[in-house]
Protein backbone atom coordinates (compact mmCIF):
# COMPACT_ATOMS: atom_id res chain seq x y z
CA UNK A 1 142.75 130.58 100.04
CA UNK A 2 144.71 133.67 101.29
CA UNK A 3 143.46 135.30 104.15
CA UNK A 4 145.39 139.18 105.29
CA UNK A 5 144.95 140.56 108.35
CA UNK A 6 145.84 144.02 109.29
CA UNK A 7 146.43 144.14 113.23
CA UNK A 8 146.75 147.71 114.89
CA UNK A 9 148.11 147.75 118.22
CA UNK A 10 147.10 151.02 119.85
CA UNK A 11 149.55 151.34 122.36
CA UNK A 12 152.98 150.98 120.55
CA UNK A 13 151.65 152.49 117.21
CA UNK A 14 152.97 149.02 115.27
CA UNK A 15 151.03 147.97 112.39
CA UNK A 16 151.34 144.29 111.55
CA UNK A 17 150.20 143.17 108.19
CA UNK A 18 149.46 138.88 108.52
CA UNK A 19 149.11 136.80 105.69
CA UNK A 20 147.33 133.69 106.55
CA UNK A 21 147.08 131.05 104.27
CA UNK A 22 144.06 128.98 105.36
CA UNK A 23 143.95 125.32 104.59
CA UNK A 24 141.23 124.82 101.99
CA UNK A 25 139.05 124.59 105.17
CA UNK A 26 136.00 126.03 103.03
CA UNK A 27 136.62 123.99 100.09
CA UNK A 28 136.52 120.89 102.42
CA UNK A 29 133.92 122.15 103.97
CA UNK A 30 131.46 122.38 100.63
CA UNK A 31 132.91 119.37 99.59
CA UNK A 32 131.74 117.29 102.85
CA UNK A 33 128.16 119.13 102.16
CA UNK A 34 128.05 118.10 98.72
CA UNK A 35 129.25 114.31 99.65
CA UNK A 36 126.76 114.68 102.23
CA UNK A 37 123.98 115.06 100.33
CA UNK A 38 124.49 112.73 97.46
CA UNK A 39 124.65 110.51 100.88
CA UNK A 40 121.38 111.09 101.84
CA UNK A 41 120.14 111.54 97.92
CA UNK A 42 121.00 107.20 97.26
CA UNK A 43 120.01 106.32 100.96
CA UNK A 44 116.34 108.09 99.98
CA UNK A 45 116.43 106.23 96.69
CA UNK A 46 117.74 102.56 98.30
CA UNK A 47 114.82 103.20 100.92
CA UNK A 48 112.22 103.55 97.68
CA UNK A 49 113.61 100.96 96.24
CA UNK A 50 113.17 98.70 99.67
CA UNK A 51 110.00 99.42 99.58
CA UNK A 52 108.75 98.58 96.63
CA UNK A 53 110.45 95.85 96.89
CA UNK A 54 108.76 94.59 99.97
CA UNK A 55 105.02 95.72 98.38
CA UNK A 56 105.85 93.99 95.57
CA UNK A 57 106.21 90.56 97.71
CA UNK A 58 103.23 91.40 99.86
CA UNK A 59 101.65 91.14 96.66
CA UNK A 60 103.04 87.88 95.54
CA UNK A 61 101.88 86.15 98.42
CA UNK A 62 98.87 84.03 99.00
CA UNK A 63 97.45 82.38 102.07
CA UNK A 64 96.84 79.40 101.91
CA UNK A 65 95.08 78.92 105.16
CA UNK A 66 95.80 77.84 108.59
CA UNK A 67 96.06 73.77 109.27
CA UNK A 68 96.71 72.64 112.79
CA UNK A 69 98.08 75.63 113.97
CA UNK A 70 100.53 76.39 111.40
CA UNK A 71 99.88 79.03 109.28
CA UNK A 72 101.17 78.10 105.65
CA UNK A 73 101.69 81.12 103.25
CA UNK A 74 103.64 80.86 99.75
CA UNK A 75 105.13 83.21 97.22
CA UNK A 76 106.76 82.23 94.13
CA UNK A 77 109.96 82.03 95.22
CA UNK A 78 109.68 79.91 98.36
CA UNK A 79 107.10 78.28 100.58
CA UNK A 80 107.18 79.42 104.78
CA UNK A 81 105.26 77.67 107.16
CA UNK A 82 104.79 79.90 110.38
CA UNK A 83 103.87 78.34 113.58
CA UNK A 84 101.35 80.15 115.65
CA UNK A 85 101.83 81.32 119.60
CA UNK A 86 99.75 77.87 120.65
CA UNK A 87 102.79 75.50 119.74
């Protein structure tokens, strides 16, 4: 992207004519948007995904009660056995 600048200077009567050439600053610049928000766009849809995900294995488990203190859930994947604050 070409940028010219005219530049008057009053007191010697020069005009200077600049040609700047700017460094794709703004194309970077749009581009860093865009990346950013297809950033945010799969971390929104890896957070939906998490939590359904995490409903879906609230679902799948089942209490099976507590037994001398331990507290024995299972899901169909694997069977945890949680020990309560008394132990």
């Amino acid at each position: 992207m070409l940028l010219l600048l005219l530049y008057l200077m009053r007191d010697t009567c020069i005009t200077y004519l600049m040609v700047v050439r700017l460094p794709s600053d703004v194309q970077s610049f749009e581009e860093k948007i865009k990346y950013q928000n297809d950033y945010m766009e799969s971390i929104k849809k890896m957070e939906e995904s998490w939590s359904k995900n995490q409903k879906n294995l609230a679902a799948e488990r089942l209490a099976l009660g507590v037994e001398n203190g331990l507290d024995i859930t299972v899901n169909r994947r694997r069977c945890t056995l949680l020990c309560c604050s008394e132990c």
